[in-house]
N, C-alpha and C. Protein backbone atom coordinates (compact mmCIF):
# COMPACT_ATOMS: atom_id res chain seq x y z
N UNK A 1 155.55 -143.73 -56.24
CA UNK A 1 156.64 -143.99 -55.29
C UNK A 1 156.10 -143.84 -53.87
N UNK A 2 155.95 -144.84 -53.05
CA UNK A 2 155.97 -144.64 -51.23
C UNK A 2 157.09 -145.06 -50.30
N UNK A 3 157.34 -144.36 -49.54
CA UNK A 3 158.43 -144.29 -48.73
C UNK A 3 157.68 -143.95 -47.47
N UNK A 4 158.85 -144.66 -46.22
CA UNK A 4 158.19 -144.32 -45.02
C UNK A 4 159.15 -144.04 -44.43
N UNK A 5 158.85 -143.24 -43.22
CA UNK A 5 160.14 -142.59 -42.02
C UNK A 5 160.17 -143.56 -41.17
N UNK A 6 161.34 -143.25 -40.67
CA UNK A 6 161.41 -144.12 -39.39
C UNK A 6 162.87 -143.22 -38.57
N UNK A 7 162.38 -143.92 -37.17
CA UNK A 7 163.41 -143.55 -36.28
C UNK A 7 164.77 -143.36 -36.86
N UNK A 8 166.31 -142.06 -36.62
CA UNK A 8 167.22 -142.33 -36.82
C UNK A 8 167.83 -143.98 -36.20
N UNK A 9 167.35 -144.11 -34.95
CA UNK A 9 167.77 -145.23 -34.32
C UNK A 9 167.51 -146.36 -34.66
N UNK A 10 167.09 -146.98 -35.92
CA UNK A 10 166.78 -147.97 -36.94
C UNK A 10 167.67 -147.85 -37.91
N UNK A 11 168.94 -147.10 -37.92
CA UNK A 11 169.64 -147.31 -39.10
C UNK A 11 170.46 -148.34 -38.75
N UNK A 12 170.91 -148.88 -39.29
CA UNK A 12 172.13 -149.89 -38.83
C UNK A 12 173.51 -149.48 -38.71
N UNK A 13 174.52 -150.41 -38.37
CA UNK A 13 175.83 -150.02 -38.81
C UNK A 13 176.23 -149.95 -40.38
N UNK A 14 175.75 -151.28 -40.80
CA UNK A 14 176.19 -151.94 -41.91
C UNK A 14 175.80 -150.74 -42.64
N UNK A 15 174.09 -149.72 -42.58
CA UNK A 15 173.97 -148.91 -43.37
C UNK A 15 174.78 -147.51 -43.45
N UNK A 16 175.58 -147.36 -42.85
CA UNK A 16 176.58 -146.01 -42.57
C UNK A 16 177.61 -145.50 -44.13
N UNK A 17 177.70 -147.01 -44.36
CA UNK A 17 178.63 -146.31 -46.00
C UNK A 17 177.43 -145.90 -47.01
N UNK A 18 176.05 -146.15 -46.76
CA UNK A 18 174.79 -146.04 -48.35
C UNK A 18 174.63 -144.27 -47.51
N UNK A 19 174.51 -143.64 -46.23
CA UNK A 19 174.41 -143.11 -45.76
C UNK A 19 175.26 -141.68 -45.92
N UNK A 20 176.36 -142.36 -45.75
CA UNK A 20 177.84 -141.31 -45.99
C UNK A 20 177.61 -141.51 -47.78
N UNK A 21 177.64 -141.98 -48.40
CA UNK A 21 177.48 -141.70 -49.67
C UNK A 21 176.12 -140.60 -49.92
N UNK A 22 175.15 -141.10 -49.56
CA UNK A 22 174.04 -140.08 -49.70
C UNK A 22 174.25 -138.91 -49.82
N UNK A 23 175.21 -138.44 -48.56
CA UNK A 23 174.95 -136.99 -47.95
C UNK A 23 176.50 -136.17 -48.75
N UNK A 24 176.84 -137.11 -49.85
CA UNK A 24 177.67 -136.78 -50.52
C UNK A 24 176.90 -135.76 -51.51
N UNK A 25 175.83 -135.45 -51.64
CA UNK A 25 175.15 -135.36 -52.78
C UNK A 25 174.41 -133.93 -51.74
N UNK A 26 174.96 -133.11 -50.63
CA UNK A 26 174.93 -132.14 -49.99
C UNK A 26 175.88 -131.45 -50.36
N UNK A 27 175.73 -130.26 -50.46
CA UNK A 27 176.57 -129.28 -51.18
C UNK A 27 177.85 -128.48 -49.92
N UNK A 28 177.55 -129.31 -48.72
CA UNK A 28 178.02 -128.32 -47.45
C UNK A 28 179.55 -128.78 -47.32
N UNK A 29 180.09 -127.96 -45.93
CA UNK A 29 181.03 -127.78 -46.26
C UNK A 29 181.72 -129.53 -45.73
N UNK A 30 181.28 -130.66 -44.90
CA UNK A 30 181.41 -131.85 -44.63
C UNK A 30 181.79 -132.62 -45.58
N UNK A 31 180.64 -132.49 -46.75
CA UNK A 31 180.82 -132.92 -48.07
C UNK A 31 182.46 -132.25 -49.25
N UNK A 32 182.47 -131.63 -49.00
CA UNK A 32 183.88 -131.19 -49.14
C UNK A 32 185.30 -131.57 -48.85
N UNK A 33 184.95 -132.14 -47.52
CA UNK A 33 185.95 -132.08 -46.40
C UNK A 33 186.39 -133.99 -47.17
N UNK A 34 185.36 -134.51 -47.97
CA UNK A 34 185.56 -135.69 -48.27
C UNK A 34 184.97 -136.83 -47.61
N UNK A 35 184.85 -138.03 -48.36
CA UNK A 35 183.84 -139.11 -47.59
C UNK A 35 184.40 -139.65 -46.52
N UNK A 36 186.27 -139.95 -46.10
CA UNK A 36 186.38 -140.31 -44.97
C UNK A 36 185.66 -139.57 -43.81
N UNK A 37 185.96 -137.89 -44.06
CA UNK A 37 185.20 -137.24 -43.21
C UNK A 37 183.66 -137.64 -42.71
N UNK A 38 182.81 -137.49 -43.87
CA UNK A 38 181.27 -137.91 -43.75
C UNK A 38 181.41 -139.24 -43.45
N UNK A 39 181.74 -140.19 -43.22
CA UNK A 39 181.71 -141.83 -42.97
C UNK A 39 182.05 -141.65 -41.19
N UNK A 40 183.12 -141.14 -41.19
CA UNK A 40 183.42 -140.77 -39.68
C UNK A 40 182.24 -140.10 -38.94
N UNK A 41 181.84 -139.00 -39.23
CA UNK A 41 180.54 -138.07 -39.07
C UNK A 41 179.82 -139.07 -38.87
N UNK A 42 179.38 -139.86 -39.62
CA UNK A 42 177.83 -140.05 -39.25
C UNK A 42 177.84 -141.44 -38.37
N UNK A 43 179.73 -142.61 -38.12
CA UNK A 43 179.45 -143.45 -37.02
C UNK A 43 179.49 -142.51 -35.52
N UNK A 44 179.75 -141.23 -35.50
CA UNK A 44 179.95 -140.27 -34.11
C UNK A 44 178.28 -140.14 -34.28
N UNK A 45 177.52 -139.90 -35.02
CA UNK A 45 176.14 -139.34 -35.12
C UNK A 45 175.45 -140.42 -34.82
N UNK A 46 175.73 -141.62 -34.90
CA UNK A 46 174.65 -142.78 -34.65
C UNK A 46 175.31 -143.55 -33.24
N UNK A 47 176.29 -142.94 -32.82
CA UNK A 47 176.74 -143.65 -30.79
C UNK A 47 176.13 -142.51 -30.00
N UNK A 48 175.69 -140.97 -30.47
CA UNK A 48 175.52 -140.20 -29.84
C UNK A 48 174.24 -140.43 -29.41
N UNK A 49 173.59 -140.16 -28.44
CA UNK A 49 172.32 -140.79 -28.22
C UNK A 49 171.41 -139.38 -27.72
N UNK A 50 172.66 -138.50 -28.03
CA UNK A 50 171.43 -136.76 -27.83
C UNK A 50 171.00 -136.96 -29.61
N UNK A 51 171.35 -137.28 -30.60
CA UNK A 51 171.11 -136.90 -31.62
C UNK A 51 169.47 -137.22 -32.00
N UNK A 52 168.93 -136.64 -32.77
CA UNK A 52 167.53 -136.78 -32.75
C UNK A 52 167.47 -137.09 -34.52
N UNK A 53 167.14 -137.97 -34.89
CA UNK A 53 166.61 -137.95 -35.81
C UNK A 53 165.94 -138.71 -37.52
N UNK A 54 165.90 -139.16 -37.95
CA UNK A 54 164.37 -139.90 -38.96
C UNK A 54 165.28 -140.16 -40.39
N UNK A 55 164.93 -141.43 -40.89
CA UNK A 55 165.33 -141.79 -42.13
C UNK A 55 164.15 -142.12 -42.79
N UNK A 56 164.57 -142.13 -44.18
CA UNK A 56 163.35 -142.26 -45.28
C UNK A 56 163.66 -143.52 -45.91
N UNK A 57 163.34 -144.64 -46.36
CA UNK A 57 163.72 -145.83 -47.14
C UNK A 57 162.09 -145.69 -47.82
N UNK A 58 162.60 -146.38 -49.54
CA UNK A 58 161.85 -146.68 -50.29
C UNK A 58 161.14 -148.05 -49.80
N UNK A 59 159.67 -148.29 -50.13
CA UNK A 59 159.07 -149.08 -49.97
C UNK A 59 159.39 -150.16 -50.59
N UNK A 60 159.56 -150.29 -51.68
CA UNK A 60 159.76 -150.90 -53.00
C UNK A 60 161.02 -151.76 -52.87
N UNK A 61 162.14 -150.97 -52.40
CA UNK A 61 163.49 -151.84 -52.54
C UNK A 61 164.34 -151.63 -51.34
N UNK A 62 163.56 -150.85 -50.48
CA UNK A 62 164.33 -150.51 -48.99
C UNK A 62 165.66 -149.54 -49.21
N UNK A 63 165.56 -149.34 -50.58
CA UNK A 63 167.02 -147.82 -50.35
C UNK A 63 166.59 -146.83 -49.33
N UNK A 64 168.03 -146.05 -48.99
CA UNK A 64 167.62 -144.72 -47.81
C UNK A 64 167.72 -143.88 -48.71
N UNK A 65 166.65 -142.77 -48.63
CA UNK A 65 166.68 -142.21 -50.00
C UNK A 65 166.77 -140.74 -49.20
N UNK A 66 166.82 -140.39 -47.63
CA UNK A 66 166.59 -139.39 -47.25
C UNK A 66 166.83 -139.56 -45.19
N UNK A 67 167.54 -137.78 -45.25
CA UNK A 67 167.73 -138.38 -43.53
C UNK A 67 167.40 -136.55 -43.33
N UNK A 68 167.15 -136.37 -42.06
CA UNK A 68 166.98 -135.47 -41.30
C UNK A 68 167.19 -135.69 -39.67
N UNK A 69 168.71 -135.31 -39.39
CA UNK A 69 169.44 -135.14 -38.34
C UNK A 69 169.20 -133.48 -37.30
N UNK A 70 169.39 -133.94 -35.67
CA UNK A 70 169.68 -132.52 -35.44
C UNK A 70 170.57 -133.07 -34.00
N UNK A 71 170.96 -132.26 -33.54
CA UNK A 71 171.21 -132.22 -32.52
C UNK A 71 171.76 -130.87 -31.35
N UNK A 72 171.29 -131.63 -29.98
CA UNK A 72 171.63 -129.99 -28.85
C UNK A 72 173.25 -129.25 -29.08
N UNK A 73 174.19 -130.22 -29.05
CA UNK A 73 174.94 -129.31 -29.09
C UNK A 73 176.14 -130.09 -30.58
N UNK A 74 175.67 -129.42 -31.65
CA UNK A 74 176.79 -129.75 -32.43
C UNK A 74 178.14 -129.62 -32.93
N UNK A 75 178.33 -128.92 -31.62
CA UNK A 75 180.28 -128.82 -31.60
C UNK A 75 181.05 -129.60 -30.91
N UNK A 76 179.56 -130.65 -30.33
CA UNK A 76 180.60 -132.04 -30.16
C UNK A 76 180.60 -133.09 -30.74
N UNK A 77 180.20 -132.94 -31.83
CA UNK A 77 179.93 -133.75 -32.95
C UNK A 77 181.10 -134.08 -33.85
N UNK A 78 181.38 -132.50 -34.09
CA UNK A 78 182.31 -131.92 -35.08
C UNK A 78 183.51 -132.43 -34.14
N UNK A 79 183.58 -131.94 -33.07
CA UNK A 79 185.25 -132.02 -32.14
C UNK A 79 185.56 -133.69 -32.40
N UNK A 80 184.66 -134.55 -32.10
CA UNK A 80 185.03 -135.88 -31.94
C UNK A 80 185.80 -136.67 -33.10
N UNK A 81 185.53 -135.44 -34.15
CA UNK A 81 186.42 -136.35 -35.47
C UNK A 81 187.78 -135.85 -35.15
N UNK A 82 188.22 -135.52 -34.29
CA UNK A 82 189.80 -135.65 -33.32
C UNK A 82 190.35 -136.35 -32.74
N UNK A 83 188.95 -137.15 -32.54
CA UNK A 83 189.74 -138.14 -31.16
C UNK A 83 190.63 -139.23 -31.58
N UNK A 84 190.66 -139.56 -32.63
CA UNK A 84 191.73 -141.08 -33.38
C UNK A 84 192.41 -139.30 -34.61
N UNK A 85 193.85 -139.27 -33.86
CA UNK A 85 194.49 -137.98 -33.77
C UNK A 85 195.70 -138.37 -35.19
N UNK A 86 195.71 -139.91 -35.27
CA UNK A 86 196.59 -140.07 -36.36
C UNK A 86 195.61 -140.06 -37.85
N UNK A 87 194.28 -140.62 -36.94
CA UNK A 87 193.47 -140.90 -38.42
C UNK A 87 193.29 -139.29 -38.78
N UNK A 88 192.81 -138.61 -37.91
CA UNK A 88 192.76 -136.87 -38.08
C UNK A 88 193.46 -136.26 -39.13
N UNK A 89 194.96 -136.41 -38.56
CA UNK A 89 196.21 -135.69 -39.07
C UNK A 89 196.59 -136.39 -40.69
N UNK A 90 196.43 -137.69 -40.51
CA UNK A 90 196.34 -137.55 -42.52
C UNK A 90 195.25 -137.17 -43.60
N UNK A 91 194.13 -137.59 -42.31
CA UNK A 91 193.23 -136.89 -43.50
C UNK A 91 193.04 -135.29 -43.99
N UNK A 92 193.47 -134.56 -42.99
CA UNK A 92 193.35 -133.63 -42.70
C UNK A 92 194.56 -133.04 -43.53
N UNK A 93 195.53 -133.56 -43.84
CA UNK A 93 196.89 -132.97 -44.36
C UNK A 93 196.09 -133.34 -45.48
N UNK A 94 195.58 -134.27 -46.23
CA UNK A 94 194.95 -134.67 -47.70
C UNK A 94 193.96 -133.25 -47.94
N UNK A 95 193.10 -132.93 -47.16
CA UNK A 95 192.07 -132.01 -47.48
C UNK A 95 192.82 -130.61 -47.68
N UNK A 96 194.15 -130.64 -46.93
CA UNK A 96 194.69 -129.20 -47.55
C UNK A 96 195.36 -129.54 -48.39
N UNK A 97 195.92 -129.87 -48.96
CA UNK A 97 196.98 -130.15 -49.88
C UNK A 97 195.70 -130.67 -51.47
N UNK A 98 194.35 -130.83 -51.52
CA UNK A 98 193.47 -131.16 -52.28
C UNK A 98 192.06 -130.16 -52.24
N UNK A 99 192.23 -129.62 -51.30
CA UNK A 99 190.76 -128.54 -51.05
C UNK A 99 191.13 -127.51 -50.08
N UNK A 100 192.44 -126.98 -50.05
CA UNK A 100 192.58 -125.67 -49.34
C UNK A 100 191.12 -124.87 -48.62
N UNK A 101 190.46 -124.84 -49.58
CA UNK A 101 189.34 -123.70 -49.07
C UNK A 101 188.50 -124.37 -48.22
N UNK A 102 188.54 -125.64 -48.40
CA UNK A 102 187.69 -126.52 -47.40
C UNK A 102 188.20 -126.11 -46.28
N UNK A 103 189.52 -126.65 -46.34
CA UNK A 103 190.42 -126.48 -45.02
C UNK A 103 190.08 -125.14 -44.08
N UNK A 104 190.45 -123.84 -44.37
CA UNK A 104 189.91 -122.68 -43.88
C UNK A 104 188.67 -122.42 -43.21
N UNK A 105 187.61 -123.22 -44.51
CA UNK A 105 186.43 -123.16 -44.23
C UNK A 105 185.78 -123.52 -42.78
N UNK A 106 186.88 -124.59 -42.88
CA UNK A 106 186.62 -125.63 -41.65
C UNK A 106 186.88 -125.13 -40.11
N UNK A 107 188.03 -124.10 -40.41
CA UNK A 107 188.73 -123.28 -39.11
C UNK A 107 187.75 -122.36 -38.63
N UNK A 108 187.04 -121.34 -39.48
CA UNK A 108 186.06 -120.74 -39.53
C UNK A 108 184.78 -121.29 -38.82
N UNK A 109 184.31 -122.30 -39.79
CA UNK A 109 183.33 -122.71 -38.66
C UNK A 109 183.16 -123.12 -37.38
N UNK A 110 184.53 -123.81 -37.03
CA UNK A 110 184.52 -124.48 -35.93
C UNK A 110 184.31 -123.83 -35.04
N UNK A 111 184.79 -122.19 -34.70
CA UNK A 111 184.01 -121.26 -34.26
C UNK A 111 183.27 -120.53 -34.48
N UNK A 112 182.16 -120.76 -35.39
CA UNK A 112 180.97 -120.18 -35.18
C UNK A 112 180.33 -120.72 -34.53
N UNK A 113 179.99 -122.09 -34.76
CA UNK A 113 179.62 -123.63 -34.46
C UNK A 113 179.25 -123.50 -33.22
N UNK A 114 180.18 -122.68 -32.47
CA UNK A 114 180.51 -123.16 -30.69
C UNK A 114 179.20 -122.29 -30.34
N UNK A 115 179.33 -121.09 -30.65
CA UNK A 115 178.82 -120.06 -30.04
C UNK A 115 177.08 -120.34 -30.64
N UNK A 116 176.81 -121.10 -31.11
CA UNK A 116 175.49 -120.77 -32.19
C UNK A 116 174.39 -121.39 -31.34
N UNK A 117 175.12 -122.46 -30.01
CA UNK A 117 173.70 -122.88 -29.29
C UNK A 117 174.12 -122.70 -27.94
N UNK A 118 174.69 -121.84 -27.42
CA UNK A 118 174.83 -120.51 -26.48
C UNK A 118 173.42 -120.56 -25.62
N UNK A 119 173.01 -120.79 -24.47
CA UNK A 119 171.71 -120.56 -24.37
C UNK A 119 170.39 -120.95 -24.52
N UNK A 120 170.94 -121.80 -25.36
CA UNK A 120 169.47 -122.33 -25.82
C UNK A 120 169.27 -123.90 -25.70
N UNK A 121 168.97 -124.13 -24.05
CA UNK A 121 168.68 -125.24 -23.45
C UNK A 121 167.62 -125.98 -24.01
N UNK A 122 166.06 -125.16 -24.40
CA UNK A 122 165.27 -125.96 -24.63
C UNK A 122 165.01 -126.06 -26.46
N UNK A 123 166.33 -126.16 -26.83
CA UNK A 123 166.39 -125.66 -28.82
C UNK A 123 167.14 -126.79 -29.52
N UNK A 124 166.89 -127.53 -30.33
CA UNK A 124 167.91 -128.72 -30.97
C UNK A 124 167.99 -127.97 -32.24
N UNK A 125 169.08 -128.53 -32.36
CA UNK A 125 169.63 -127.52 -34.12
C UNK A 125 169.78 -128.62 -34.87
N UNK A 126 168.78 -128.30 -36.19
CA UNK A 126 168.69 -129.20 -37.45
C UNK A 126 170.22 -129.14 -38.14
N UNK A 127 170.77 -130.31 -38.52
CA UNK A 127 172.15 -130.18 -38.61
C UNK A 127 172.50 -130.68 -40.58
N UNK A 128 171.38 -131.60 -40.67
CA UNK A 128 171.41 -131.84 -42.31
C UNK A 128 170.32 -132.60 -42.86
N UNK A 129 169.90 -132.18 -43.68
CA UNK A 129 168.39 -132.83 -44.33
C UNK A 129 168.82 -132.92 -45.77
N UNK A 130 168.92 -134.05 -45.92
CA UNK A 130 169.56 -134.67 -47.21
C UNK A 130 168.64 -135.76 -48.12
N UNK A 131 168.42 -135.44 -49.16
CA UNK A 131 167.55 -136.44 -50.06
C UNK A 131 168.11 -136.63 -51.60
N UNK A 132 167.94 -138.39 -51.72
CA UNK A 132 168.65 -138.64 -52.94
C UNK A 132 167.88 -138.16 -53.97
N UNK A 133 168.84 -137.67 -55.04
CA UNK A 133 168.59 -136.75 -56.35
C UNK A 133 167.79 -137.50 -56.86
N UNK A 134 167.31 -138.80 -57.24
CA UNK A 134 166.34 -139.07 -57.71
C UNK A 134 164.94 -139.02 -57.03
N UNK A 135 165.45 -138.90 -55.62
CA UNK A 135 163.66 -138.93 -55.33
C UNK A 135 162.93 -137.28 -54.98
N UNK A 136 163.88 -136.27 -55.68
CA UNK A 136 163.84 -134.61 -55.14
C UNK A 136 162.64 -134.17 -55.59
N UNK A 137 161.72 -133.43 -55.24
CA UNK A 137 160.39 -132.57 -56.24
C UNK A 137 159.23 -133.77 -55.89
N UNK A 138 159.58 -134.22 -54.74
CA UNK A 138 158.00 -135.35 -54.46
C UNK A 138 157.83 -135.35 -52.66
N UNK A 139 158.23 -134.06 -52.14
CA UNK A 139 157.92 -133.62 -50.42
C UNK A 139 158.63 -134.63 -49.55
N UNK A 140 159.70 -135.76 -50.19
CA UNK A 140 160.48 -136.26 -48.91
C UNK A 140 160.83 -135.25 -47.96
N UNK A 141 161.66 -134.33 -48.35
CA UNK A 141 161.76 -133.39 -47.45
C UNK A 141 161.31 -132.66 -46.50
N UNK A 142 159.85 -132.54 -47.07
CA UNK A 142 159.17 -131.98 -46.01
C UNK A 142 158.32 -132.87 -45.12
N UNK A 143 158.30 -133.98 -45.78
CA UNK A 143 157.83 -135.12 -44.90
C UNK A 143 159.23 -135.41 -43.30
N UNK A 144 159.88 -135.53 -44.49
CA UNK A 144 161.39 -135.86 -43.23
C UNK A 144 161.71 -134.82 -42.10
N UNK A 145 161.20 -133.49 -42.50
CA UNK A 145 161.28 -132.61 -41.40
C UNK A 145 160.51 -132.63 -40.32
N UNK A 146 158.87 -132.87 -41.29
CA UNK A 146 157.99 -132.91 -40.25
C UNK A 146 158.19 -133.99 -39.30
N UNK A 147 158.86 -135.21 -39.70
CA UNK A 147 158.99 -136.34 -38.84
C UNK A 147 160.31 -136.42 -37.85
N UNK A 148 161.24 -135.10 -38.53
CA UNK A 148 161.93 -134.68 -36.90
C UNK A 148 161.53 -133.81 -36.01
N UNK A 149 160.37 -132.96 -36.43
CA UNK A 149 159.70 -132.09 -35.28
C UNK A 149 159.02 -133.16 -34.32
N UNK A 150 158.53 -134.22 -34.73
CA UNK A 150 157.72 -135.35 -33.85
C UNK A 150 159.22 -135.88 -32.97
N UNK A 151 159.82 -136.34 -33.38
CA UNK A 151 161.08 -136.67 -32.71
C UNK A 151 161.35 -135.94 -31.82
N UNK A 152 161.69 -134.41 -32.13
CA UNK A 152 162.45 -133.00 -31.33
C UNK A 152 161.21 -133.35 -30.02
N UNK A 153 160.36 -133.19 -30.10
CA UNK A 153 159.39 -133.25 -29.36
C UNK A 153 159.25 -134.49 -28.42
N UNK A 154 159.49 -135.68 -28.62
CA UNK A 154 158.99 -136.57 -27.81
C UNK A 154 160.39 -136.57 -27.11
N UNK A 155 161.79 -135.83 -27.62
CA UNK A 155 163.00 -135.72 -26.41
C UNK A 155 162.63 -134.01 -25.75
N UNK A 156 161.76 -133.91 -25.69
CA UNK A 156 161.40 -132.65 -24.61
C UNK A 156 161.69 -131.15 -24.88
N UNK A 157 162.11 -131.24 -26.43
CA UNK A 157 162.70 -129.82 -27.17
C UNK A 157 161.29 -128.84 -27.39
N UNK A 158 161.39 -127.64 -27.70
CA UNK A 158 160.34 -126.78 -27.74
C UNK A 158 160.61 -126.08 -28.94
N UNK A 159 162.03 -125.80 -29.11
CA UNK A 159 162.18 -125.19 -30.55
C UNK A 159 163.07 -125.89 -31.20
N UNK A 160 162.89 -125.78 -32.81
CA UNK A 160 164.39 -126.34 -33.86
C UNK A 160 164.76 -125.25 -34.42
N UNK A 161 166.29 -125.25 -34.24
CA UNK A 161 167.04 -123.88 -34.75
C UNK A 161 167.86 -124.46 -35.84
N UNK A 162 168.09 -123.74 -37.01
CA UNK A 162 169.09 -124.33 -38.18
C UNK A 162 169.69 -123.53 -38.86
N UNK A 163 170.21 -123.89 -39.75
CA UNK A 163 171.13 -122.47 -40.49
C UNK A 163 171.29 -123.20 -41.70
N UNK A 164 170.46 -122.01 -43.17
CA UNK A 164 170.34 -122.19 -44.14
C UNK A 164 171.07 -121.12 -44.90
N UNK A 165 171.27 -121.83 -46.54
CA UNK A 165 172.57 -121.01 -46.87
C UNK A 165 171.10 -119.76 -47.80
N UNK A 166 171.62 -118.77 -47.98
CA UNK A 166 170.66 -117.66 -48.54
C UNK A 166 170.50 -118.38 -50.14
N UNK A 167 171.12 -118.79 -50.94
CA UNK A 167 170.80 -118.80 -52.28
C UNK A 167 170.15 -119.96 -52.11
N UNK A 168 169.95 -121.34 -51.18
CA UNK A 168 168.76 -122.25 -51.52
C UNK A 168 167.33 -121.87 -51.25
N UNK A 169 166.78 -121.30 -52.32
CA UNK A 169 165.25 -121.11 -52.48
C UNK A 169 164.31 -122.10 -52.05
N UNK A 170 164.97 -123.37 -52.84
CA UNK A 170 163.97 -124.56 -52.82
C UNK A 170 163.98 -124.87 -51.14
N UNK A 171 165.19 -125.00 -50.62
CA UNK A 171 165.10 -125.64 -48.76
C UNK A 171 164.58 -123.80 -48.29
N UNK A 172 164.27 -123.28 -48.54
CA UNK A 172 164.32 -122.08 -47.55
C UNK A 172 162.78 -121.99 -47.90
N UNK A 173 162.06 -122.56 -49.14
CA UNK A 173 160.49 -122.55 -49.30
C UNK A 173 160.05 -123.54 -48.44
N UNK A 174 160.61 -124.39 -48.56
CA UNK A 174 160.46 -125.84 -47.92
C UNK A 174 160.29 -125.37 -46.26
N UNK A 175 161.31 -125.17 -45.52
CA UNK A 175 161.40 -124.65 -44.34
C UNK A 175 160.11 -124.10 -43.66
N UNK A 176 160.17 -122.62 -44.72
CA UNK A 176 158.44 -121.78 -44.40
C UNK A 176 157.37 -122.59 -44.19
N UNK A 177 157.32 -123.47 -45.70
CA UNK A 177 155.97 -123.75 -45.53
C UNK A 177 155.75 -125.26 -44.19
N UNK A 178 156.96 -125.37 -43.51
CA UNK A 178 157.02 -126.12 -42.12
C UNK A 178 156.89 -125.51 -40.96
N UNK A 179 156.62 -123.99 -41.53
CA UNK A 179 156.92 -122.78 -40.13
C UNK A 179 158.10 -122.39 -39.64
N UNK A 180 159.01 -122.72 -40.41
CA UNK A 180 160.24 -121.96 -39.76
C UNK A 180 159.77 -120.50 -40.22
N UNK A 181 160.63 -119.71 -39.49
CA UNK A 181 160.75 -118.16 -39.23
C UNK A 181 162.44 -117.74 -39.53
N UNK A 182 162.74 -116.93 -40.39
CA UNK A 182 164.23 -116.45 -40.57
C UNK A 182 164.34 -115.54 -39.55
N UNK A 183 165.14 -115.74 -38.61
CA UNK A 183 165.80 -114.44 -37.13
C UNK A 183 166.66 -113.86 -37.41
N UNK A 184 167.65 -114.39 -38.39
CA UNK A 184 168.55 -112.80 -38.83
C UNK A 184 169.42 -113.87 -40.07
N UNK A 185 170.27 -113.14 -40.57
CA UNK A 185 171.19 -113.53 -41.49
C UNK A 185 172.72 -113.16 -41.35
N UNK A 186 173.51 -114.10 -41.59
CA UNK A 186 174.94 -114.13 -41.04
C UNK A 186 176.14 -114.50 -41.96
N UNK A 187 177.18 -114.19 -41.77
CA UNK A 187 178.18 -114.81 -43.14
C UNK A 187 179.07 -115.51 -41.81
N UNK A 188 179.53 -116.72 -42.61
CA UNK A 188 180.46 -118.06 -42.16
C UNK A 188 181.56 -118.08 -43.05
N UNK A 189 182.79 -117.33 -42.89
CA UNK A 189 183.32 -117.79 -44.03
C UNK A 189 183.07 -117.37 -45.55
N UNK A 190 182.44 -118.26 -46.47
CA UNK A 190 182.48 -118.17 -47.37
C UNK A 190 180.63 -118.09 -47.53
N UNK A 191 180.06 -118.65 -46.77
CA UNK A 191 178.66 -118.94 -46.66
C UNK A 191 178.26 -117.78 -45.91
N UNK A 192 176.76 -117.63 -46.75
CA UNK A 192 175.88 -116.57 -46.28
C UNK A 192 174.47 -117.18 -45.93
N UNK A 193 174.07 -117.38 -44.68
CA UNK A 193 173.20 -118.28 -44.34
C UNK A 193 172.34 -117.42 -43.19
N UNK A 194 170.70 -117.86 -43.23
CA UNK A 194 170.11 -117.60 -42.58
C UNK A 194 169.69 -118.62 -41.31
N UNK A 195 169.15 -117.84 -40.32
CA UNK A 195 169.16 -118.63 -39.01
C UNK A 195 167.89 -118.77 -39.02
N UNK A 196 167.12 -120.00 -38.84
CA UNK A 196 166.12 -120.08 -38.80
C UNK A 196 165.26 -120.95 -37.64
N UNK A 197 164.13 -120.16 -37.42
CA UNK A 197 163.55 -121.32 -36.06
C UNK A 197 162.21 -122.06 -36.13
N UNK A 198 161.74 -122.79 -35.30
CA UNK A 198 160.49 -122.96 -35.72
C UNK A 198 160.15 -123.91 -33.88
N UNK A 199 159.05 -123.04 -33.37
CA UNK A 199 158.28 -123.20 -32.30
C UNK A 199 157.74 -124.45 -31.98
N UNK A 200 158.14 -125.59 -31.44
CA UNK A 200 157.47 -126.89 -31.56
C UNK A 200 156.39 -127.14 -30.78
């Protein structure tokens, strides 16, 4: 199997639903929240032009088999799925009335979210590194990371800050052996996640 990275800014429009499906297959709390949510998410993630970050497509048949997103400040990412206030308010009545705990979850983070890049002018925060289940256990991942540290870097960043949940072994080995460093550990809610950095 070969696959190559490329710029986030090479995805298309048309590719946004193979995309939002992908990151269905993330265990977080977005993915929860349901695919209108993630479909919305990721056309706010591809107009934003702070966002930094690298897709993976198979050689062979051009599927996206893998993405690694970050960005400076991601609580305006999150806020913007407000702005169309009717589309908001039904989806949003669906996710409680079908995933309560999502719902909460969601209140919760929205302030942690705020406070988490406080300060840290010269720091982009890795926001989701997602790879399809068939291509897992062959280093997309760590290929896709390494190819957003090249990114973080050529927009003038010095560090990547992220937040990993404590029970993924496999992304938290992965991470290390990219040089991240764990700076402390924190509970969100329902999530117990470590903060992690790595010096670019």
């Amino acid at each position: 199997m070969s696959y190559t990275i490329y710029p986030l800014k090479e995805l298309k429009t048309d590719q946004l639903p193979e995309i939002a499906t992908l990151h269905l297959g993330d265990h977080g709390l977005l993915t929860q929240l349901g695919y209108p949510f993630v479909l919305r998410y990721f056309e706010i993630v591809l107009k934003d032009n702070r966002v930094v970050g690298v897709i993976a497509k198979d050689d062979q048949n051009g599927k996206l088999i893998g993405y690694n997103i970050a960005s400076p400040e991601p609580s305006s990412l999150t806020s913007q799925l407000t702005d169309d206030k009717v589309w908001f308010i039904k989806e949003i009545i669906k996710v409680i009335f079908t995933h309560p705990s999502a719902f909460i979850q969601l209140v919760v983070s929205s302030f942690t979210i705020k406070s988490q890049m406080e300060d840290e002018a010269d720091a982009i925060e890795s926001l989701y590194l997602t790879i399809d289940e068939n291509y897992r256990g062959q280093k997309v991942g760590r290929t896709l990371q390494q190819g957003l540290f090249e990114e973080a870097r050529k927009a003038g960043y010095k560090r990547i800050v992220g937040s990993i949940e404590t029970w993924n072994e496999a992304s938290i080995k992965m991470c290390q052996s990219n040089g991240f460093v764990i700076k402390t550990t924190f509970r969100e809610g329902k999530f117990i996640r470590h903060r992690i950095e790595k010096i670019l």
